[in-house]
PDB file of N, CA and C in Angstrom:
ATOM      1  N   UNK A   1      34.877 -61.050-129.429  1.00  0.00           N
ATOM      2  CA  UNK A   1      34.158 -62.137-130.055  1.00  0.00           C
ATOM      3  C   UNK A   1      32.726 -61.729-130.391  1.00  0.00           C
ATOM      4  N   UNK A   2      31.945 -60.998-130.058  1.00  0.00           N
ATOM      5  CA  UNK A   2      30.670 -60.413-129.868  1.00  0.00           C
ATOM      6  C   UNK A   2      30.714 -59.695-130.956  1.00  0.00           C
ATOM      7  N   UNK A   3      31.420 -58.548-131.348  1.00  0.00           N
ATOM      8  CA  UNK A   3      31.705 -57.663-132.617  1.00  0.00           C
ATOM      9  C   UNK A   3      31.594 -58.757-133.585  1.00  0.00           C
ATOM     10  N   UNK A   4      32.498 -60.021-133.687  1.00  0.00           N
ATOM     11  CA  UNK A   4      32.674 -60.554-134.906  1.00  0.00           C
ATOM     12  C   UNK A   4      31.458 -61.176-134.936  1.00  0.00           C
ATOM     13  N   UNK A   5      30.433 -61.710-133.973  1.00  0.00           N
ATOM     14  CA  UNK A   5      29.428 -62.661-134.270  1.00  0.00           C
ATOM     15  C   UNK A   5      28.548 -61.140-134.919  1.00  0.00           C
ATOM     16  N   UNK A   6      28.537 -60.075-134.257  1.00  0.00           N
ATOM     17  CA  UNK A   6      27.122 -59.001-134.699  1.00  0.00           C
ATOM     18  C   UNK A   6      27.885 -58.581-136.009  1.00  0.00           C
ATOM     19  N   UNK A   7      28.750 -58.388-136.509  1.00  0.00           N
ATOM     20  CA  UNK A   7      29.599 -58.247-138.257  1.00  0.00           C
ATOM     21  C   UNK A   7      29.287 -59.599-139.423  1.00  0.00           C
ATOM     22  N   UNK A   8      29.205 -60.952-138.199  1.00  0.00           N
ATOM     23  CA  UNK A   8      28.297 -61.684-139.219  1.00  0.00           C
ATOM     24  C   UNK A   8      26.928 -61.893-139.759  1.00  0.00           C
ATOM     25  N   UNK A   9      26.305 -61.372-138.056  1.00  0.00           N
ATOM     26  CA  UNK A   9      24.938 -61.198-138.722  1.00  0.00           C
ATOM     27  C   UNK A   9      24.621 -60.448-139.580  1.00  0.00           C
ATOM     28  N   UNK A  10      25.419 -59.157-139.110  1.00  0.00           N
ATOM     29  CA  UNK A  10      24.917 -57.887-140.216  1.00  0.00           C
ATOM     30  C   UNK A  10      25.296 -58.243-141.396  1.00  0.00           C
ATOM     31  N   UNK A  11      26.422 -59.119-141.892  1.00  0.00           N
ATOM     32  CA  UNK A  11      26.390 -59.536-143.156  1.00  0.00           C
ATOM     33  C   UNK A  11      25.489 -60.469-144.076  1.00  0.00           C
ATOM     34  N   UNK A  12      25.284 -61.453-143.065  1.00  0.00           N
ATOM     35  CA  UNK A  12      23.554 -62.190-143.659  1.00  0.00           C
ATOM     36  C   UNK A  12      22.259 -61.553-143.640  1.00  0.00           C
ATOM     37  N   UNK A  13      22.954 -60.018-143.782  1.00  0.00           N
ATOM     38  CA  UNK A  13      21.456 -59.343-143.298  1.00  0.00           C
ATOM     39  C   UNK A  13      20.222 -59.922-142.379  1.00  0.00           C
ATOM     40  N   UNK A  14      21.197 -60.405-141.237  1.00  0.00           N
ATOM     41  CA  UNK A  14      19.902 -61.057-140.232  1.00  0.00           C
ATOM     42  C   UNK A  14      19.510 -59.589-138.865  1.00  0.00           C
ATOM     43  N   UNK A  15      20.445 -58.945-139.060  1.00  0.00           N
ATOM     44  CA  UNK A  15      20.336 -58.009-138.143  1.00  0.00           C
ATOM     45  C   UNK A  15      20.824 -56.556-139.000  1.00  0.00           C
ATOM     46  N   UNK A  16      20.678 -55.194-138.454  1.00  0.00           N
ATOM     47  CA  UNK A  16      20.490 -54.359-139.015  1.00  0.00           C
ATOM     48  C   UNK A  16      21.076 -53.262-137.766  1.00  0.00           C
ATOM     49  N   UNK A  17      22.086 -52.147-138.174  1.00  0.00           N
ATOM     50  CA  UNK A  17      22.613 -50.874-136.677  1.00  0.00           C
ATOM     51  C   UNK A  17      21.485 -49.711-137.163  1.00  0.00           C
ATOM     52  N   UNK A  18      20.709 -49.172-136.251  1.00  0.00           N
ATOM     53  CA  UNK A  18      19.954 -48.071-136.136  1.00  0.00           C
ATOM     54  C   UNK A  18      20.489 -47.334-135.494  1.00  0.00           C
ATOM     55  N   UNK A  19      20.693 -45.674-135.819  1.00  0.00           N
ATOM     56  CA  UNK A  19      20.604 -44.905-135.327  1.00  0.00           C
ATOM     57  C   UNK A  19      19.512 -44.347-134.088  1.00  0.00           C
ATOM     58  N   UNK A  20      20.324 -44.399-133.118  1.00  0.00           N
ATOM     59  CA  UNK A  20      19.264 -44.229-132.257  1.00  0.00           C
ATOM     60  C   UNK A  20      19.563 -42.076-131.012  1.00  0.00           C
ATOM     61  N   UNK A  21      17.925 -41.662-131.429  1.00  0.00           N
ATOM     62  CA  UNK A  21      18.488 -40.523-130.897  1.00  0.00           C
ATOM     63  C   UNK A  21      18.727 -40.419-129.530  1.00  0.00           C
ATOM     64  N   UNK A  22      18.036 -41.062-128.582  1.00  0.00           N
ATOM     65  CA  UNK A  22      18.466 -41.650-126.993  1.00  0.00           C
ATOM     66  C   UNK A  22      19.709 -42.219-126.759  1.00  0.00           C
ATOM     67  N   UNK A  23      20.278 -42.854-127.628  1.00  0.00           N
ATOM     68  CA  UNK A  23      21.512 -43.498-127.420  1.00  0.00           C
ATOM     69  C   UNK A  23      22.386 -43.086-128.558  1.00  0.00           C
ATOM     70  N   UNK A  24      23.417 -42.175-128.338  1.00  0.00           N
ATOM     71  CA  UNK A  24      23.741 -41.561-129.704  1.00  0.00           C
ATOM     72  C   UNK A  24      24.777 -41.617-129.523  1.00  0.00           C
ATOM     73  N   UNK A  25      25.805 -42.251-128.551  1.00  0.00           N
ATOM     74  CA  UNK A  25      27.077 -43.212-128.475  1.00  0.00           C
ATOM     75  C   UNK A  25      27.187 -44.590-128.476  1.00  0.00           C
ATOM     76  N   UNK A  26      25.900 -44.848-128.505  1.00  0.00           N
ATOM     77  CA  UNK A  26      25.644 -46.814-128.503  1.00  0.00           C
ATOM     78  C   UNK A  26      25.483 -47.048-129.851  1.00  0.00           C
ATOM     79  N   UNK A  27      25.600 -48.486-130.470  1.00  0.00           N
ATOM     80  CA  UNK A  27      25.280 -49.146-131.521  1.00  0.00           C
ATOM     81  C   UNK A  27      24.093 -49.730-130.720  1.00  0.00           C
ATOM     82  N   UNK A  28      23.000 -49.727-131.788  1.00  0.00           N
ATOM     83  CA  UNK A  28      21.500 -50.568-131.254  1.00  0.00           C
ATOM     84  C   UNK A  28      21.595 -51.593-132.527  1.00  0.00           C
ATOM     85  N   UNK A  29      20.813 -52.646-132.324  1.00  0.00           N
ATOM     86  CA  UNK A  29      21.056 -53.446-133.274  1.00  0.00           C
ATOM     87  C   UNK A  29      19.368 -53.925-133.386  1.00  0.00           C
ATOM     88  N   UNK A  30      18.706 -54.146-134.570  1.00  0.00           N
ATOM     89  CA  UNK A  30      17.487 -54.865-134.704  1.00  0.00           C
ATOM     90  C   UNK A  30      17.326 -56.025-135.417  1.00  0.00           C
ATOM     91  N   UNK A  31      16.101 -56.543-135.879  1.00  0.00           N
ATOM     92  CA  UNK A  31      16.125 -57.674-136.750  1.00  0.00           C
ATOM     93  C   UNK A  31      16.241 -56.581-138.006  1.00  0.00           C
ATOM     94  N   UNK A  32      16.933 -57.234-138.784  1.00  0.00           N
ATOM     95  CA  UNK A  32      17.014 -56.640-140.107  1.00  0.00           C
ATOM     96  C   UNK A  32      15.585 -56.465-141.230  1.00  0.00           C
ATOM     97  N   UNK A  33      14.797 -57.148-141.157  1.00  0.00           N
ATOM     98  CA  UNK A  33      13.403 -56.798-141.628  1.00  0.00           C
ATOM     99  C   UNK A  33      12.599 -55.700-141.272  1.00  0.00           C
ATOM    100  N   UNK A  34      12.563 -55.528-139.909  1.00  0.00           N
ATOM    101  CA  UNK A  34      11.841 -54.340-138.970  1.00  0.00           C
ATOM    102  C   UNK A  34      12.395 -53.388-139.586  1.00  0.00           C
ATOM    103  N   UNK A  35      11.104 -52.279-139.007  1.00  0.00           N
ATOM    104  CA  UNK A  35      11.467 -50.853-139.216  1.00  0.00           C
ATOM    105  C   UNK A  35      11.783 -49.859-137.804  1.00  0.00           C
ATOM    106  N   UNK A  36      12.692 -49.772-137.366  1.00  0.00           N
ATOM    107  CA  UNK A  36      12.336 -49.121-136.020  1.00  0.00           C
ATOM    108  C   UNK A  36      11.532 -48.074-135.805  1.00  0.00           C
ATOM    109  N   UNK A  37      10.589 -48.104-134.019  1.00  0.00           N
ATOM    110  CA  UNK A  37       9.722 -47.787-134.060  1.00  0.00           C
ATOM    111  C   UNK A  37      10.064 -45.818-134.154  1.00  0.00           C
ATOM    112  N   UNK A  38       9.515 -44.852-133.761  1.00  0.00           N
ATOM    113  CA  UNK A  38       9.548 -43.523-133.775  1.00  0.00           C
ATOM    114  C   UNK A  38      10.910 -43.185-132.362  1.00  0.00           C
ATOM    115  N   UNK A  39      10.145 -43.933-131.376  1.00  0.00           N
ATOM    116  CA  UNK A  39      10.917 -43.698-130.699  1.00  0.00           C
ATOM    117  C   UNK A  39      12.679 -43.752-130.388  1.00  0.00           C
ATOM    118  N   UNK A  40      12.931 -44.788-131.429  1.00  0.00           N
ATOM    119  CA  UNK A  40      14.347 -45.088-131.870  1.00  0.00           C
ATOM    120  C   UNK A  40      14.886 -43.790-132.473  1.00  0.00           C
ATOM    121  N   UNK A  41      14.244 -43.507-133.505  1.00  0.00           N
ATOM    122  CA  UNK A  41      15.045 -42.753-134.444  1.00  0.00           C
ATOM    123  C   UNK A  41      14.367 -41.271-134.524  1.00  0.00           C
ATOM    124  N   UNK A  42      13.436 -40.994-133.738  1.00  0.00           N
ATOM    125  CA  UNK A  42      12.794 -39.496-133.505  1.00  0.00           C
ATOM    126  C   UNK A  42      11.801 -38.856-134.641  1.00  0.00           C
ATOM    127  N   UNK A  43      11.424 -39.991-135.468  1.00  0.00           N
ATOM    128  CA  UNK A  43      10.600 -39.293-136.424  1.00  0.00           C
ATOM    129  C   UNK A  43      10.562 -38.482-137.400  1.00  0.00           C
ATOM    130  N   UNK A  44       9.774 -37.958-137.500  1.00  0.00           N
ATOM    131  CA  UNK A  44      10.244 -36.615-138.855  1.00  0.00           C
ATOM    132  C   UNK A  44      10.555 -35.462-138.617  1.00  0.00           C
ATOM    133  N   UNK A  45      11.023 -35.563-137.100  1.00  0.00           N
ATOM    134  CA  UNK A  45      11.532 -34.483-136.747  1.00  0.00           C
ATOM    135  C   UNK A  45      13.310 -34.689-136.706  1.00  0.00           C
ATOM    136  N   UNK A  46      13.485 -35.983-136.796  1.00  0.00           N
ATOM    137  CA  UNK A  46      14.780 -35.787-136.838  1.00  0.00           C
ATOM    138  C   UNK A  46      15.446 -36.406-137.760  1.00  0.00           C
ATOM    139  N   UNK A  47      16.809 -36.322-138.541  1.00  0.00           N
ATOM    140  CA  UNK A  47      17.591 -36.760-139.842  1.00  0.00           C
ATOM    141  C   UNK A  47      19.156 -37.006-139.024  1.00  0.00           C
ATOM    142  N   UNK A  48      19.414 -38.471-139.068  1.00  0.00           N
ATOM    143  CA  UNK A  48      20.608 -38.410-138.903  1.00  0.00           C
ATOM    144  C   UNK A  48      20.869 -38.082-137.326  1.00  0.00           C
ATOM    145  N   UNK A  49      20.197 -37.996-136.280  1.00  0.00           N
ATOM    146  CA  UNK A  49      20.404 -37.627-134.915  1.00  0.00           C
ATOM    147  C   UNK A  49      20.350 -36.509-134.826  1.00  0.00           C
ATOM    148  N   UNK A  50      19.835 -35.385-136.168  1.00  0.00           N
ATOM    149  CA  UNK A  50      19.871 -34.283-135.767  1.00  0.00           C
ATOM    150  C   UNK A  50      18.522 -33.528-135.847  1.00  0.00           C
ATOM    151  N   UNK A  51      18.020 -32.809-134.325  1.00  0.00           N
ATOM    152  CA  UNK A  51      16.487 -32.110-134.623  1.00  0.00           C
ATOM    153  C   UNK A  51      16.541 -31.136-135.727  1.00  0.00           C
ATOM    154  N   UNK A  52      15.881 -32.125-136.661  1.00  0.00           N
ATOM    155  CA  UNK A  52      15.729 -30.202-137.921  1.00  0.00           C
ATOM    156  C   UNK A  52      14.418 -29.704-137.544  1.00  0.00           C
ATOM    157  N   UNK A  53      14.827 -28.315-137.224  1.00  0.00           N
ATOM    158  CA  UNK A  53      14.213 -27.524-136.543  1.00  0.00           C
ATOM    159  C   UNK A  53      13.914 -26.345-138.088  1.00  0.00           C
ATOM    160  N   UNK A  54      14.807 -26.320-138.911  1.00  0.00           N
ATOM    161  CA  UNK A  54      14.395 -25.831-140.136  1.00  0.00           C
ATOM    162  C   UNK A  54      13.265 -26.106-140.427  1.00  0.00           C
ATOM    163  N   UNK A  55      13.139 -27.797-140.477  1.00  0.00           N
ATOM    164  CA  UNK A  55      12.022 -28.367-140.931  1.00  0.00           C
ATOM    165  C   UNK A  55      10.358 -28.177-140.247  1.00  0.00           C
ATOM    166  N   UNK A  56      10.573 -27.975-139.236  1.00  0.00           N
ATOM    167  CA  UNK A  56       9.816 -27.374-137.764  1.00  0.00           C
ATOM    168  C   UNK A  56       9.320 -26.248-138.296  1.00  0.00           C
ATOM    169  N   UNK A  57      10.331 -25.311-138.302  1.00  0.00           N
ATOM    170  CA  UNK A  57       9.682 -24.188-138.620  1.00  0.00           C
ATOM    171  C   UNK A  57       9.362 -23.844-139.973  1.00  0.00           C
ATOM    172  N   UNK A  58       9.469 -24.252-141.173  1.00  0.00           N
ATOM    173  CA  UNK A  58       8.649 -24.119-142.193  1.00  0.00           C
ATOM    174  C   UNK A  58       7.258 -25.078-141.985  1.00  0.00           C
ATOM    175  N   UNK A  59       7.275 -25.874-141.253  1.00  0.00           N
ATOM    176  CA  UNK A  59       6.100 -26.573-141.271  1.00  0.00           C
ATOM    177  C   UNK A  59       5.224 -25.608-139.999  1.00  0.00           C
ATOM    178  N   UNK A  60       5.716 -25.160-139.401  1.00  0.00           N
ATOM    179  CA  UNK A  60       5.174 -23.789-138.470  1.00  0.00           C
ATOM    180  C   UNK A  60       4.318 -22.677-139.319  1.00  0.00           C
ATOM    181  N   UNK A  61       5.327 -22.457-140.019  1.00  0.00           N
ATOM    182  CA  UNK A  61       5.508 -20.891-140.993  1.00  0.00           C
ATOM    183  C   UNK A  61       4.141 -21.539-142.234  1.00  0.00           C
ATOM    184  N   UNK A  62       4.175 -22.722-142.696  1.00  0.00           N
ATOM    185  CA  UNK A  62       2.832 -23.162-143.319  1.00  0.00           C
ATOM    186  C   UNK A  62       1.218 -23.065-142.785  1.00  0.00           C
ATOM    187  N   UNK A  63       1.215 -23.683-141.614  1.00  0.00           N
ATOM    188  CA  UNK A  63       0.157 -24.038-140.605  1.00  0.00           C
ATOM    189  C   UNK A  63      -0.283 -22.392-140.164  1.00  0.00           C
ATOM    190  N   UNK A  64       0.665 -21.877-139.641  1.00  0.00           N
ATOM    191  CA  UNK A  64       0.468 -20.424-139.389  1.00  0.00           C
ATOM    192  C   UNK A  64      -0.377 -20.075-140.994  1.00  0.00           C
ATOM    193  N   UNK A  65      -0.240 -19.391-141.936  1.00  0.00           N
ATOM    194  CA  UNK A  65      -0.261 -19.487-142.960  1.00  0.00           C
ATOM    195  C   UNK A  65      -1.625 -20.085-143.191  1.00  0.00           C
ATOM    196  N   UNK A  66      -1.833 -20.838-143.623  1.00  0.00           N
ATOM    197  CA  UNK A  66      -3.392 -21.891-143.608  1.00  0.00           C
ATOM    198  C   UNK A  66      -3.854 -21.191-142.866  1.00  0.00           C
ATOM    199  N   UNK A  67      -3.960 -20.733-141.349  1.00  0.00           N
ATOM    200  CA  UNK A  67      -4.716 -20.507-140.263  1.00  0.00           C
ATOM    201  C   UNK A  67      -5.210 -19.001-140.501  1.00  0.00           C
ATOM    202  N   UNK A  68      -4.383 -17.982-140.983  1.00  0.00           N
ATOM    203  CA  UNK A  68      -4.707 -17.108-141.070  1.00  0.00           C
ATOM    204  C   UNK A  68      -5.375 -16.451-142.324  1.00  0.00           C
ATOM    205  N   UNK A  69      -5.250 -17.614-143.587  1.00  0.00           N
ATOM    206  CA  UNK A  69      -5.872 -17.255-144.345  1.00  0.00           C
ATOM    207  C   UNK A  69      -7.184 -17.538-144.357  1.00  0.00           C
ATOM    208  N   UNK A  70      -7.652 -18.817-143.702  1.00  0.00           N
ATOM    209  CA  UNK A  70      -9.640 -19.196-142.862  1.00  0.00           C
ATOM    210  C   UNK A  70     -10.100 -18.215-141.966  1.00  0.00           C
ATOM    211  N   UNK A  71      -9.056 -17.389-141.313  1.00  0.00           N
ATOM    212  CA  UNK A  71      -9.156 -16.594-140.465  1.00  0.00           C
ATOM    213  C   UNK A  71      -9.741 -15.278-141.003  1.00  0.00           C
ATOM    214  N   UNK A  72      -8.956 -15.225-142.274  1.00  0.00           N
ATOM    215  CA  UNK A  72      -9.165 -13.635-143.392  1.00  0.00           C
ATOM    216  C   UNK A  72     -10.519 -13.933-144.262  1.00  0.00           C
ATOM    217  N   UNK A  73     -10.882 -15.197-144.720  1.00  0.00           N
ATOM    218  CA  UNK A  73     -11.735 -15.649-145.506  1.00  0.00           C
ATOM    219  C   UNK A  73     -13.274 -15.684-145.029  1.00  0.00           C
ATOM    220  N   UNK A  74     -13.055 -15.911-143.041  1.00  0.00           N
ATOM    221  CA  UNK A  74     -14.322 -15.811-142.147  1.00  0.00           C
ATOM    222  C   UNK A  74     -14.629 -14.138-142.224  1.00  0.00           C
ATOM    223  N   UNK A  75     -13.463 -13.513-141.711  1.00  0.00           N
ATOM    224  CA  UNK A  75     -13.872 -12.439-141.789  1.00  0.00           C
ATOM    225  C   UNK A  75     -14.822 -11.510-143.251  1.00  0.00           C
ATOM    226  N   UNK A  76     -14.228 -11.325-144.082  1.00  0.00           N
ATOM    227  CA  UNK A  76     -14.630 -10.968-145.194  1.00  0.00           C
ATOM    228  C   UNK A  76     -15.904 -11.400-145.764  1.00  0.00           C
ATOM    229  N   UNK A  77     -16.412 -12.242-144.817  1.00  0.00           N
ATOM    230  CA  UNK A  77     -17.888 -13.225-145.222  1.00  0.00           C
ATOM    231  C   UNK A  77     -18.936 -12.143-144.680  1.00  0.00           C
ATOM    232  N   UNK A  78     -19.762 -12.678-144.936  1.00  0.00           N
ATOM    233  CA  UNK A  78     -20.985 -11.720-144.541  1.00  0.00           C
ATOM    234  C   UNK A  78     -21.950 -12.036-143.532  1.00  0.00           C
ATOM    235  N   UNK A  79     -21.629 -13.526-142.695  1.00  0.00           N
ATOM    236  CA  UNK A  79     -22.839 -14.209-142.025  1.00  0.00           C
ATOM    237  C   UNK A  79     -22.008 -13.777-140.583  1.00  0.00           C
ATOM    238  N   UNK A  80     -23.088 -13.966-139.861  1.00  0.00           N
ATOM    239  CA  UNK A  80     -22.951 -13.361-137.949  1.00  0.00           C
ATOM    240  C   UNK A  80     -21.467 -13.963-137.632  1.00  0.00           C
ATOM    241  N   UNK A  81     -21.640 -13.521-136.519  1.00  0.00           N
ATOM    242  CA  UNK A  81     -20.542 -13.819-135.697  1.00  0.00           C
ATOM    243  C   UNK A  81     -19.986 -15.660-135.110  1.00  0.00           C
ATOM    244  N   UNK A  82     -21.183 -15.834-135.235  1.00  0.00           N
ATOM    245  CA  UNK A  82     -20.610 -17.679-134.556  1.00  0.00           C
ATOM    246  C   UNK A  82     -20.115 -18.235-135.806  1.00  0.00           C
ATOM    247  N   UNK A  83     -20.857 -17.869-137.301  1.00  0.00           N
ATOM    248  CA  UNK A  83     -20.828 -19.058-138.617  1.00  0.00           C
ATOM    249  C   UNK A  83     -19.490 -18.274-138.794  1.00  0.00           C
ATOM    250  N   UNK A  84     -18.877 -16.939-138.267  1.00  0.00           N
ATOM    251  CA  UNK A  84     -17.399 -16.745-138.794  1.00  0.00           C
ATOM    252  C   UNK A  84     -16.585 -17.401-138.087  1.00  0.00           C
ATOM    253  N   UNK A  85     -17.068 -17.619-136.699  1.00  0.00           N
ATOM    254  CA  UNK A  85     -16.000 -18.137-135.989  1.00  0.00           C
ATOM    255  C   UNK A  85     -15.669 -19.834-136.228  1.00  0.00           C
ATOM    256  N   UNK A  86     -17.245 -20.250-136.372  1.00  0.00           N
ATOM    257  CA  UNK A  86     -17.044 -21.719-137.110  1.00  0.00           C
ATOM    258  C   UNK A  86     -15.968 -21.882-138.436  1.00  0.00           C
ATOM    259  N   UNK A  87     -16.434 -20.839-138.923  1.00  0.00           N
ATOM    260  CA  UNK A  87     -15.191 -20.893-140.358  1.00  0.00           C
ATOM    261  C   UNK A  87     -14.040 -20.587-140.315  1.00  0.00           C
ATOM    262  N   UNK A  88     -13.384 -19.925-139.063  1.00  0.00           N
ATOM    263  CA  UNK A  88     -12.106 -19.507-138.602  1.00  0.00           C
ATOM    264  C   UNK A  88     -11.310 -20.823-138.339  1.00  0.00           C
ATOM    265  N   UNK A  89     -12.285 -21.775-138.089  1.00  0.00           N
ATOM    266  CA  UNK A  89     -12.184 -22.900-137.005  1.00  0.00           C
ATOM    267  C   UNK A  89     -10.718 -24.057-138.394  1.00  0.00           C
ATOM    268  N   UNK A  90     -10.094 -24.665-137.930  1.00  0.00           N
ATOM    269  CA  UNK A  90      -9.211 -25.826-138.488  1.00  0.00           C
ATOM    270  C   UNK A  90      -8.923 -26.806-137.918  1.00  0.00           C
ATOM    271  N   UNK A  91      -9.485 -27.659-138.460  1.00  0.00           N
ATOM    272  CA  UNK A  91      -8.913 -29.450-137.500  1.00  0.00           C
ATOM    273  C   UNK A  91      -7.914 -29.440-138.020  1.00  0.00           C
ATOM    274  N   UNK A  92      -7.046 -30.415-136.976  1.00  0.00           N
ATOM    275  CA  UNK A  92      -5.811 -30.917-137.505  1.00  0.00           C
ATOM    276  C   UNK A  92      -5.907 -31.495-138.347  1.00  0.00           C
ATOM    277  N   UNK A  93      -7.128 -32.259-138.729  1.00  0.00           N
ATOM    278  CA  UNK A  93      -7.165 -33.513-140.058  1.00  0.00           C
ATOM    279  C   UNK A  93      -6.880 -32.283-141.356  1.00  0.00           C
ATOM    280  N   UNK A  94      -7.578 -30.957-141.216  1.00  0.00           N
ATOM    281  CA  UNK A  94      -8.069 -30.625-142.305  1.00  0.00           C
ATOM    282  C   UNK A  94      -6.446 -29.610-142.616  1.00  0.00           C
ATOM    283  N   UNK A  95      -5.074 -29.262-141.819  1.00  0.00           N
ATOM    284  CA  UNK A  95      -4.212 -28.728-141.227  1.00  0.00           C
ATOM    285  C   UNK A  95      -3.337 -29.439-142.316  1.00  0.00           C
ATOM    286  N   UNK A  96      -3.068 -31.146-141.930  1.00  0.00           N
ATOM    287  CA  UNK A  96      -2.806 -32.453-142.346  1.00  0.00           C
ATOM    288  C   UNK A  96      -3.037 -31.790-143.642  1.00  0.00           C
ATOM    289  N   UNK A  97      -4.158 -32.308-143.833  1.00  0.00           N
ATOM    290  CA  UNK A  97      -4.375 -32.410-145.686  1.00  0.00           C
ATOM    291  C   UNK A  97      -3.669 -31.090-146.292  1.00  0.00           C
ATOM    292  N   UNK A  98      -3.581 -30.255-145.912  1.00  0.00           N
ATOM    293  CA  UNK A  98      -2.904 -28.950-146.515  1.00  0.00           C
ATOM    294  C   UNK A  98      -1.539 -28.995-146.221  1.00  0.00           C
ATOM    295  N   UNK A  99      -0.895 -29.390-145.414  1.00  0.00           N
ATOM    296  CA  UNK A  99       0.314 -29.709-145.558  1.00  0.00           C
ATOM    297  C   UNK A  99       1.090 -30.822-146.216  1.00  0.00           C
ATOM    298  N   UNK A 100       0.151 -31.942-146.539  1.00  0.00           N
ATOM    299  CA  UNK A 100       0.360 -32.681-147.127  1.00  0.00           C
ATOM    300  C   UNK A 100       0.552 -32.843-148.628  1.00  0.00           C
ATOM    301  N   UNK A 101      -0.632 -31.752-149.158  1.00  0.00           N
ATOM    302  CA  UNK A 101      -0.687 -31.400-150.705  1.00  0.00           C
ATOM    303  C   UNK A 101      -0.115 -30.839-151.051  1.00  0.00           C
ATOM    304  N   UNK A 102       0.784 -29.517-150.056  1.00  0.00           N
ATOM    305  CA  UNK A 102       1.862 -28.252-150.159  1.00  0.00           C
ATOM    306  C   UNK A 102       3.423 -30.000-151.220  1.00  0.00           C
ATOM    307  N   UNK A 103       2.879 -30.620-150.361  1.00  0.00           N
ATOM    308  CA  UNK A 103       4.412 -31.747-150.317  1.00  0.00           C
ATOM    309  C   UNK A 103       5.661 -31.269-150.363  1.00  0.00           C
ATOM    310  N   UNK A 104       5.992 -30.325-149.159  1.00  0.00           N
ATOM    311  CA  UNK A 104       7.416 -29.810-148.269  1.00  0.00           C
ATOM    312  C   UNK A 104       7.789 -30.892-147.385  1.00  0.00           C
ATOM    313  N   UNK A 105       7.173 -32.260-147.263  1.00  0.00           N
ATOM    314  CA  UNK A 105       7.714 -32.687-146.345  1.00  0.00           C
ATOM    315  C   UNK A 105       8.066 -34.096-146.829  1.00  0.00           C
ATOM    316  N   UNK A 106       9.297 -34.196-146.798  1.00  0.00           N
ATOM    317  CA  UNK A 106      10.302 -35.787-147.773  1.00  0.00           C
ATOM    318  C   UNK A 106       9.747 -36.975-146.930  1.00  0.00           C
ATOM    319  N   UNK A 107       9.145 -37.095-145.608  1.00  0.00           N
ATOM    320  CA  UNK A 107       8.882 -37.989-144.766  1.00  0.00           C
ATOM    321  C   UNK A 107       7.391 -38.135-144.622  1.00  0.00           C
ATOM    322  N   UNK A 108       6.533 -39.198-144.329  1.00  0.00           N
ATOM    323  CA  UNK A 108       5.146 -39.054-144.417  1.00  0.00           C
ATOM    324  C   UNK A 108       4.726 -38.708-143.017  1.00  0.00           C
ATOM    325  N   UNK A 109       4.052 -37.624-143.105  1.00  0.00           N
ATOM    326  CA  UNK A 109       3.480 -37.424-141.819  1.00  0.00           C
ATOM    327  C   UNK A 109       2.204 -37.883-141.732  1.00  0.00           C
ATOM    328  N   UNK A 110       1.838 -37.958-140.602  1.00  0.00           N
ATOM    329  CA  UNK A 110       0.483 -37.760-139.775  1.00  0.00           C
ATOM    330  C   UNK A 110       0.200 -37.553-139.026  1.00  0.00           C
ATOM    331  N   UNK A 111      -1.311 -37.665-139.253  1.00  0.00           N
ATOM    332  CA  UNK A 111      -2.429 -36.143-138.704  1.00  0.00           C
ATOM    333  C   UNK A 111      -1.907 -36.099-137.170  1.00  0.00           C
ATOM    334  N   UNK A 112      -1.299 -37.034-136.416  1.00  0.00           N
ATOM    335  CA  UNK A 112      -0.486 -36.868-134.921  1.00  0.00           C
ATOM    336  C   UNK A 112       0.414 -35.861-135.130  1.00  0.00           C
ATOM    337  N   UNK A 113       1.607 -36.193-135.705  1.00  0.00           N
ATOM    338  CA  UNK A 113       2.833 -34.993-136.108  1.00  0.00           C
ATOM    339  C   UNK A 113       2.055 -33.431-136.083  1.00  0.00           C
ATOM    340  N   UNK A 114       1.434 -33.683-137.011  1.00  0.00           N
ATOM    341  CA  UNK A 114       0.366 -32.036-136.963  1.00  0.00           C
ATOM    342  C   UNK A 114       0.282 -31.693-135.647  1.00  0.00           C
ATOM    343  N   UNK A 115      -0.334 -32.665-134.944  1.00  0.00           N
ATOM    344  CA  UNK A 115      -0.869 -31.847-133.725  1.00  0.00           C
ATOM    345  C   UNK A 115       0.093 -31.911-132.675  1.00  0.00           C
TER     346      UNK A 115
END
């Protein structure tokens, strides 16, 4: 009886089944408006219950990448030793924005995910 009442809601679109990566033999059920939170569905790290780790590591293989080219750009400069190391230097905000403009990534990240 429970199936048929949650098959009617889901048909008045009053309720909505999420994939959930903690519970990945359960049906979870929400209000159908909501978006579930990260923790439901694992973020942009995961598609479908599955960790893409592809996705991981090109977003690795980028960041690496960025890092070592501020790294090559300090060096090659001509000012002392601290203003290279300041320029070696990358916030995550500034990490963010370069991965963001690359746009390899189908899901919106933020500057958290980065770090």
């Amino acid at each position: 009886q429970s199936t048929r009442i949650l098959k009617a809601l889901e048909s008045r679109k009053l309720i909505k089944t999420v994939k959930s990566v903690a519970a990945a033999r359960k049906k979870v059920y929400m209000l159908y408006d909501l978006e579930p939170d990260q923790s439901v569905t694992g973020g942009a790290w995961y598609s479908d219950q599955e960790f893409e780790s592809e996705f991981v590591e090109v977003l690795n293989q980028q960041c690496y990448k960025y890092l070592e080219e501020k790294k090559s750009r300090a060096e090659k400069s001509r000012f002392d030793a601290a203003v290279k190391l300041n320029m070696a230097f990358a916030s995550s905000k500034e990490i963010w924005q370069y991965i963001t403009e690359l746009g390899i990534s189908k899901v919106k990240l933020g500057q958290k995910e980065i770090e």
